[in-house]
PDB file of N, CA and C in Angstrom:
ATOM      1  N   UNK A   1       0.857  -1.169   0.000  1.00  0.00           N
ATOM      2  CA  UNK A   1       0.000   0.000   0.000  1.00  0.00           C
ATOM      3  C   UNK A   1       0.902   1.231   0.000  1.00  0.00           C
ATOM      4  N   UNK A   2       0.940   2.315  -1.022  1.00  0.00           N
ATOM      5  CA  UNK A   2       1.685   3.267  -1.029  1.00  0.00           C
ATOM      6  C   UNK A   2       0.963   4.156  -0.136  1.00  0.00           C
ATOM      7  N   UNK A   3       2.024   5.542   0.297  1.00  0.00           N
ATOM      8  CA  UNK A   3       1.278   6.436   1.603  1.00  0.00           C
ATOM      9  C   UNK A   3       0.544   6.954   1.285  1.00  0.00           C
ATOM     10  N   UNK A   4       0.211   7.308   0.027  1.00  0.00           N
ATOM     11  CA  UNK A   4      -1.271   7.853  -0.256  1.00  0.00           C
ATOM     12  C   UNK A   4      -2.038   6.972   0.498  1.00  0.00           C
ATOM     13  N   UNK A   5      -2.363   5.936  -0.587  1.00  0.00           N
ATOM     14  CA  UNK A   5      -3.442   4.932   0.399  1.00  0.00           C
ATOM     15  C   UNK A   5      -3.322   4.750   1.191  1.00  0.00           C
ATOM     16  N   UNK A   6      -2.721   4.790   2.324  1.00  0.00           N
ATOM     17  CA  UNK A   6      -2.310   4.750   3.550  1.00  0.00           C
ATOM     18  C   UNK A   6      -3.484   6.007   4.215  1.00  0.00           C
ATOM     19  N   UNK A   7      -2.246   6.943   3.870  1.00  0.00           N
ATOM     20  CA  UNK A   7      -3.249   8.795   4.393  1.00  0.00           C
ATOM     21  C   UNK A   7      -4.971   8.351   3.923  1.00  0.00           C
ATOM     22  N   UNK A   8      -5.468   7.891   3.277  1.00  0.00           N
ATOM     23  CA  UNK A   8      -6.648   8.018   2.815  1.00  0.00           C
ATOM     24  C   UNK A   8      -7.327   6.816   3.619  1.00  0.00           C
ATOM     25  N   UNK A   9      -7.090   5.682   3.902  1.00  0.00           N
ATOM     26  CA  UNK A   9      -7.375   4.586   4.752  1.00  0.00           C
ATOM     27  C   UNK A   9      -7.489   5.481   5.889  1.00  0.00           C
ATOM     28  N   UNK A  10      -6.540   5.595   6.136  1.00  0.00           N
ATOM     29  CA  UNK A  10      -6.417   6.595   8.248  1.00  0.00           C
ATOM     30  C   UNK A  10      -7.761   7.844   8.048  1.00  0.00           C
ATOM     31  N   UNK A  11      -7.051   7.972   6.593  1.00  0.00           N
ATOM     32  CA  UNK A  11      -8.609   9.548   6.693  1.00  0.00           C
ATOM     33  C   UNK A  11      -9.858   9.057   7.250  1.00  0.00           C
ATOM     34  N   UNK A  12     -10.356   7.787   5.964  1.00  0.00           N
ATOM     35  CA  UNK A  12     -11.613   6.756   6.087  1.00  0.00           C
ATOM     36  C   UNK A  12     -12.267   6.695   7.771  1.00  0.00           C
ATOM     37  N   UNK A  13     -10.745   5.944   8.396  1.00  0.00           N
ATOM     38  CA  UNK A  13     -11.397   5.685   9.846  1.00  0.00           C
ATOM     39  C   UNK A  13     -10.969   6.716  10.649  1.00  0.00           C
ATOM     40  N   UNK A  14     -10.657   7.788  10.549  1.00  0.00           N
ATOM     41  CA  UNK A  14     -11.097   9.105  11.284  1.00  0.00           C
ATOM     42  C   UNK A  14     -12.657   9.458  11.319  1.00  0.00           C
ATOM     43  N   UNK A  15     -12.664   9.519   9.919  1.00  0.00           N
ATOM     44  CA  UNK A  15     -14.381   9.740   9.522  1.00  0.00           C
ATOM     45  C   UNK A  15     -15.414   9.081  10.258  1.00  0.00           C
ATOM     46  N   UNK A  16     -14.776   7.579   9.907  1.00  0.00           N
ATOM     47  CA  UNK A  16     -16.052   6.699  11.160  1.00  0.00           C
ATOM     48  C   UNK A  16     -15.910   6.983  12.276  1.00  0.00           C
ATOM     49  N   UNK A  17     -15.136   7.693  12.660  1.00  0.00           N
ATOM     50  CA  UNK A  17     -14.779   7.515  14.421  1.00  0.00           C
ATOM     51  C   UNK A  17     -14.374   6.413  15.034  1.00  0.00           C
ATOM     52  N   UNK A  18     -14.477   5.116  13.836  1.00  0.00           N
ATOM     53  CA  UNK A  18     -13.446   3.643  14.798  1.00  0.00           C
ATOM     54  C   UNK A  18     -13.149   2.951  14.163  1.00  0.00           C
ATOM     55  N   UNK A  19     -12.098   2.284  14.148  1.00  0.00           N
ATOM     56  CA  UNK A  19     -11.408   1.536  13.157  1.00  0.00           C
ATOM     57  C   UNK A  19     -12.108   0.179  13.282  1.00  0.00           C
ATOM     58  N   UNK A  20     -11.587  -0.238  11.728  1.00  0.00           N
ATOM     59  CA  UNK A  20     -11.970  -1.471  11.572  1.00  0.00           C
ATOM     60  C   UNK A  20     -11.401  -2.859  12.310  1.00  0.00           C
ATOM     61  N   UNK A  21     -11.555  -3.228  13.559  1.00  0.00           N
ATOM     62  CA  UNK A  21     -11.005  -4.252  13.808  1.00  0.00           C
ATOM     63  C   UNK A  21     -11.127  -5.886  12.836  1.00  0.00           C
ATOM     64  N   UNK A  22     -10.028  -6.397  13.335  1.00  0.00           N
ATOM     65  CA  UNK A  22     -10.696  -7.814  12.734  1.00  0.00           C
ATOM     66  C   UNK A  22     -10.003  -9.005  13.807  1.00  0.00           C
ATOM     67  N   UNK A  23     -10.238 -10.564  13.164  1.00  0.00           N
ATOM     68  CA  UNK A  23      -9.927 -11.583  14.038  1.00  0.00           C
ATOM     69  C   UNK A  23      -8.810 -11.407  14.755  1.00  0.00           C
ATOM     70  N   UNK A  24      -7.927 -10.741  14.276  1.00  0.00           N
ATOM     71  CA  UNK A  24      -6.203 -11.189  14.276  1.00  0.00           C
ATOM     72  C   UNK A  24      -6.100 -10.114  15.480  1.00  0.00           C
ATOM     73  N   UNK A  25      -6.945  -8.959  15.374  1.00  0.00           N
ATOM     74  CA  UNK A  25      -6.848  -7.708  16.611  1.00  0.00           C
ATOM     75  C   UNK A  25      -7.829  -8.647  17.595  1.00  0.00           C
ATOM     76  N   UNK A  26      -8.548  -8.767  17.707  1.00  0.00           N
ATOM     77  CA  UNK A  26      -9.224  -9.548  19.152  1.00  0.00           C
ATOM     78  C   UNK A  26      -8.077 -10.678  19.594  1.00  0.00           C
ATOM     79  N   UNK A  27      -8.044 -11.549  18.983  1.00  0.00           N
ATOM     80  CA  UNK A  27      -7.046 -12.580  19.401  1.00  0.00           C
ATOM     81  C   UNK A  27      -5.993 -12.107  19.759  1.00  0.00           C
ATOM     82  N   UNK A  28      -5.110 -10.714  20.058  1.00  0.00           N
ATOM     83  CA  UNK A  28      -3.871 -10.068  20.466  1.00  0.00           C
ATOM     84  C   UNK A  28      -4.086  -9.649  21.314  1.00  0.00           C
ATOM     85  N   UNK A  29      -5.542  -8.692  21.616  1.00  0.00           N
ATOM     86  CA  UNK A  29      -5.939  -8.262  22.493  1.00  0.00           C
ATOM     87  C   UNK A  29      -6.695  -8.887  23.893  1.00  0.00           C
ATOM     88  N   UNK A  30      -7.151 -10.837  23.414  1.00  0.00           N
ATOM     89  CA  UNK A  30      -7.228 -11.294  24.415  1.00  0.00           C
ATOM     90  C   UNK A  30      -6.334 -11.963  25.081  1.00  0.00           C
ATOM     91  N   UNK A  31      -5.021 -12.246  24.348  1.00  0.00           N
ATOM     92  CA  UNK A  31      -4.046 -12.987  24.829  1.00  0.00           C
ATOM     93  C   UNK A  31      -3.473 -11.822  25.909  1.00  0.00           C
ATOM     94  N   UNK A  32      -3.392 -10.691  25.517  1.00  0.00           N
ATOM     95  CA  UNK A  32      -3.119  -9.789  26.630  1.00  0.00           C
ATOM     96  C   UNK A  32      -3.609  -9.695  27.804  1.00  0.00           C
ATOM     97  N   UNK A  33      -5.245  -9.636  27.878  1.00  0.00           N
ATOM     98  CA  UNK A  33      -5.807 -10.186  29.237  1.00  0.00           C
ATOM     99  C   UNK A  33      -5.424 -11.434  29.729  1.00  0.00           C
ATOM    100  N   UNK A  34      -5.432 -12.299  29.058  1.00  0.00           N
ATOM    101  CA  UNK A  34      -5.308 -14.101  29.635  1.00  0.00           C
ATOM    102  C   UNK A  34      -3.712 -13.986  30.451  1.00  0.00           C
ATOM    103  N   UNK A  35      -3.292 -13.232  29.632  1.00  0.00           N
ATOM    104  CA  UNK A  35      -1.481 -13.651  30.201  1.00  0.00           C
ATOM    105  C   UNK A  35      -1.116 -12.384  31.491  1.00  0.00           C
ATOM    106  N   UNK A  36      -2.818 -11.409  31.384  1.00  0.00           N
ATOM    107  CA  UNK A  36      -2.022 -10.336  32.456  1.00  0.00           C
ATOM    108  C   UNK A  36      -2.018 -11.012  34.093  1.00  0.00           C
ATOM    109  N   UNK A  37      -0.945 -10.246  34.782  1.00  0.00           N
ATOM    110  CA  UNK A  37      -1.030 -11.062  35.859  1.00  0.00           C
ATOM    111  C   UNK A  37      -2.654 -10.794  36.942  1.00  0.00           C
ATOM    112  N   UNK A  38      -3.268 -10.014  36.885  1.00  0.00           N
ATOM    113  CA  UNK A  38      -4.368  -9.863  37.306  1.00  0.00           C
ATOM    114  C   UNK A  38      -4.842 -11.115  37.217  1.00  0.00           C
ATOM    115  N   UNK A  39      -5.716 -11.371  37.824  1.00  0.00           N
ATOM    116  CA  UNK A  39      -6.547 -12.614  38.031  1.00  0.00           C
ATOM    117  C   UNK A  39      -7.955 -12.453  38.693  1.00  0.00           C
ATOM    118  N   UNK A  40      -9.077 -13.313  38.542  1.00  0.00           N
ATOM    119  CA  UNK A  40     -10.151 -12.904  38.901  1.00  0.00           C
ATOM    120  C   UNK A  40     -11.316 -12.190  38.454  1.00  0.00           C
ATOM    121  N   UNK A  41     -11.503 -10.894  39.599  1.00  0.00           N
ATOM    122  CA  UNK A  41     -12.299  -9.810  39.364  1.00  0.00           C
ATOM    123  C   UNK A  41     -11.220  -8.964  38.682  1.00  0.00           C
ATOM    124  N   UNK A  42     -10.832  -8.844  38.828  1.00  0.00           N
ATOM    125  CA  UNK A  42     -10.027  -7.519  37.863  1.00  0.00           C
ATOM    126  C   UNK A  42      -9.644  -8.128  36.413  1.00  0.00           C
ATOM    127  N   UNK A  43      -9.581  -9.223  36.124  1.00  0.00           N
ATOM    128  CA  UNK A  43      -9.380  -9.894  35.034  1.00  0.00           C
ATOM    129  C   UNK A  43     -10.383  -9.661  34.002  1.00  0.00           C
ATOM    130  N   UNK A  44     -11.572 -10.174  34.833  1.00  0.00           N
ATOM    131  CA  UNK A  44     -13.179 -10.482  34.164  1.00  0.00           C
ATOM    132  C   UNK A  44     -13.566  -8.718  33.899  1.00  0.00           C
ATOM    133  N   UNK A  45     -13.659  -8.021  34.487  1.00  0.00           N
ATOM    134  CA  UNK A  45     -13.930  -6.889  34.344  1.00  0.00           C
ATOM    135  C   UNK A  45     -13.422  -5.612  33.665  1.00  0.00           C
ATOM    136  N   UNK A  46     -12.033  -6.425  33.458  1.00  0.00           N
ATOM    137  CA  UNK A  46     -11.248  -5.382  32.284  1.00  0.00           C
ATOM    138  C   UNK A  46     -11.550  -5.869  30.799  1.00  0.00           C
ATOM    139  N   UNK A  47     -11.632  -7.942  30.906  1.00  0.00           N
ATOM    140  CA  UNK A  47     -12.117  -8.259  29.317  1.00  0.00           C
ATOM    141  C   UNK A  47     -13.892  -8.120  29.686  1.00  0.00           C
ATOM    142  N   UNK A  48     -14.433  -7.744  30.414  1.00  0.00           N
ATOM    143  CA  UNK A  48     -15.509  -7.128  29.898  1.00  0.00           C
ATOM    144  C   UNK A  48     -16.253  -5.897  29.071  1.00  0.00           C
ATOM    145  N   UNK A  49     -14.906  -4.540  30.187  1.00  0.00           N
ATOM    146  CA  UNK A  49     -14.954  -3.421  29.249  1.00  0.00           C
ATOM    147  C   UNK A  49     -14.487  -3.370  27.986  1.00  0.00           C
ATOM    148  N   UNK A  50     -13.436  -4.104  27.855  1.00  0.00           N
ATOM    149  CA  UNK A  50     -12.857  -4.445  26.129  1.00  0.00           C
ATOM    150  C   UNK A  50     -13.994  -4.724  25.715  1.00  0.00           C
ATOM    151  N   UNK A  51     -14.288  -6.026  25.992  1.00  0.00           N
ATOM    152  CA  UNK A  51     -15.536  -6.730  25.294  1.00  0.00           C
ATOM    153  C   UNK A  51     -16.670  -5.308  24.853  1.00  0.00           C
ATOM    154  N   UNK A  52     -17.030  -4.661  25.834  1.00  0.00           N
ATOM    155  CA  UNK A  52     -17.959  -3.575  25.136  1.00  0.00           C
ATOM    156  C   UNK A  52     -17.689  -2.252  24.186  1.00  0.00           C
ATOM    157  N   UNK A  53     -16.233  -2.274  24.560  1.00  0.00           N
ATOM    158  CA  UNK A  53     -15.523  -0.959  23.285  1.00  0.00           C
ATOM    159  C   UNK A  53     -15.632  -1.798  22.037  1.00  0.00           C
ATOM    160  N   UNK A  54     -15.110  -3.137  22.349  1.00  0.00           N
ATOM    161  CA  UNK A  54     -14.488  -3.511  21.125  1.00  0.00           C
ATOM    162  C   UNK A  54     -15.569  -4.277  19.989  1.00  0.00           C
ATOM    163  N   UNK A  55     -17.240  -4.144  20.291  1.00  0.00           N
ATOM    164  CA  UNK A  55     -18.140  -4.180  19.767  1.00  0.00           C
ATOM    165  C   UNK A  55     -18.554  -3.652  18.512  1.00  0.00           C
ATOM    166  N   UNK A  56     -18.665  -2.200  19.335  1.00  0.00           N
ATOM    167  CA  UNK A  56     -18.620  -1.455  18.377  1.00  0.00           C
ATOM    168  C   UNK A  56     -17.717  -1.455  16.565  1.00  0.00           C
ATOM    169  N   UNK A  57     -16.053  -2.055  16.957  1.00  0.00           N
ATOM    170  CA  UNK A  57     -15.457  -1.924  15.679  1.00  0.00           C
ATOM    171  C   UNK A  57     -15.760  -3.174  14.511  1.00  0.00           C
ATOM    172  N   UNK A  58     -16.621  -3.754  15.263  1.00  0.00           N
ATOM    173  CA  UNK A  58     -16.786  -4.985  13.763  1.00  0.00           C
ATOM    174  C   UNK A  58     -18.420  -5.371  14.267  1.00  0.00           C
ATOM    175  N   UNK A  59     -19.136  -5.669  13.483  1.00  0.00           N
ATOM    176  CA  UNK A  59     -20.642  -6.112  13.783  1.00  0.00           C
ATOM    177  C   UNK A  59     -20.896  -7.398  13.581  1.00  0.00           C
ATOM    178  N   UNK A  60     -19.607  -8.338  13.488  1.00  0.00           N
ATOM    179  CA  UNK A  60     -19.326  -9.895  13.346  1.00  0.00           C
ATOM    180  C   UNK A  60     -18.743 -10.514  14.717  1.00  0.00           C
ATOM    181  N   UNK A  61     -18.523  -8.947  15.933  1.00  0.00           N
ATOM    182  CA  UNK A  61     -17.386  -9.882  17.314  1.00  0.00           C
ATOM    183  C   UNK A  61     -18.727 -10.253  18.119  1.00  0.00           C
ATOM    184  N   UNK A  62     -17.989 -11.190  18.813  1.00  0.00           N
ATOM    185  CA  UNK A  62     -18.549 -12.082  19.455  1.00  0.00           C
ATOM    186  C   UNK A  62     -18.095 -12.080  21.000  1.00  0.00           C
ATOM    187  N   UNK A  63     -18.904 -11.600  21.819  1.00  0.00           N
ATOM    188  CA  UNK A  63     -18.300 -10.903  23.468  1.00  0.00           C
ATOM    189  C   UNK A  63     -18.106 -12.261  23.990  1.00  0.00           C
ATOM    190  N   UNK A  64     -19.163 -13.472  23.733  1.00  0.00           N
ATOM    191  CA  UNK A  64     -18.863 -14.520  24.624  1.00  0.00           C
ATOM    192  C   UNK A  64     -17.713 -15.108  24.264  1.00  0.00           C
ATOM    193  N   UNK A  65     -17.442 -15.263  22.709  1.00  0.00           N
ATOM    194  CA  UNK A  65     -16.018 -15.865  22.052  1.00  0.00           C
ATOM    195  C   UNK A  65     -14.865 -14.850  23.213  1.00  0.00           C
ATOM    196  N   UNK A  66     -14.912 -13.735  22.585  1.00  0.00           N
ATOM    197  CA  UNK A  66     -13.807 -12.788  22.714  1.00  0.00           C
ATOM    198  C   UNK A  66     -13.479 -13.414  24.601  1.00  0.00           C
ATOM    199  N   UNK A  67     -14.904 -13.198  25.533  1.00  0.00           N
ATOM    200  CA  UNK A  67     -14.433 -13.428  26.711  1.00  0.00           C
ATOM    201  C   UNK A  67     -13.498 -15.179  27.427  1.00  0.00           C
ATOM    202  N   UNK A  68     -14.232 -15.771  25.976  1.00  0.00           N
ATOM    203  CA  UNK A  68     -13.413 -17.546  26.362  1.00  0.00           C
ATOM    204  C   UNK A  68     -11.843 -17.084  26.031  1.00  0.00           C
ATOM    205  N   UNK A  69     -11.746 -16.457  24.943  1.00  0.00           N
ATOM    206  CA  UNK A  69     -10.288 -16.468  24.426  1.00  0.00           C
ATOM    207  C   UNK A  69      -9.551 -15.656  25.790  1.00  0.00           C
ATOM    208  N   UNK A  70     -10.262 -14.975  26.539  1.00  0.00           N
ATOM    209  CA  UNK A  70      -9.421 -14.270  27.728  1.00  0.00           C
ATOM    210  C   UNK A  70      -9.198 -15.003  28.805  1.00  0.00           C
ATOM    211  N   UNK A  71      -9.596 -15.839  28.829  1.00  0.00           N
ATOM    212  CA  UNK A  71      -9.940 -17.424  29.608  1.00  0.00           C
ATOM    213  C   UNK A  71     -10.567 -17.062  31.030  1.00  0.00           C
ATOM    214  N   UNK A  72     -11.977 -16.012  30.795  1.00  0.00           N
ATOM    215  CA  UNK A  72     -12.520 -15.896  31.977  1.00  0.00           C
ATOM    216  C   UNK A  72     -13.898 -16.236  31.361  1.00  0.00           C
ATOM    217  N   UNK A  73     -14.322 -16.311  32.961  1.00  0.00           N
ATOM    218  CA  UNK A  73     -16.027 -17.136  32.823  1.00  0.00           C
ATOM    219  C   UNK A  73     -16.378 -15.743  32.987  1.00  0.00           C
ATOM    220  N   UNK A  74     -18.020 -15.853  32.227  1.00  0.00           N
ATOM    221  CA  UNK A  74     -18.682 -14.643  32.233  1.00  0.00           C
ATOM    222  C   UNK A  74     -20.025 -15.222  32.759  1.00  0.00           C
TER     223      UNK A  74
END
């Protein structure tokens, strides 16, 4: 992708106000909870708030998936 398309992609999701997530960003972002040392309540409740930002960027995520991959019970 040359930086034009680049600048014009970034423009795109300025415009929406949120980027396009996809599989490969949830799965990075839950391995980060699973492996943080928190445990518990503070665990469950941080991949919960993810779970509700991270809704919004794709209309295909899946909160109960996203919360197994963090390896907490909901």
């Amino acid at each position: 992708m040359t930086s034009t398309n680049l600048i014009t992609a970034n423009r795109k999701d300025l415009n929406a106000k949120t980027a396009r997530f996809e599989h490969r960003h949830f799965a990075t972002i839950a391995r980060i909870i699973r492996d943080m040392p928190a445990r518990g309540a503070d665990q469950l409740n941080i991949a919960r708030h993810f779970a509700r930002e991270l809704c919004v960027t794709n209309p295909r995520f899946q909160a109960s998936r996203f919360l197994a991959a963090c390896g907490v019970e909901d």
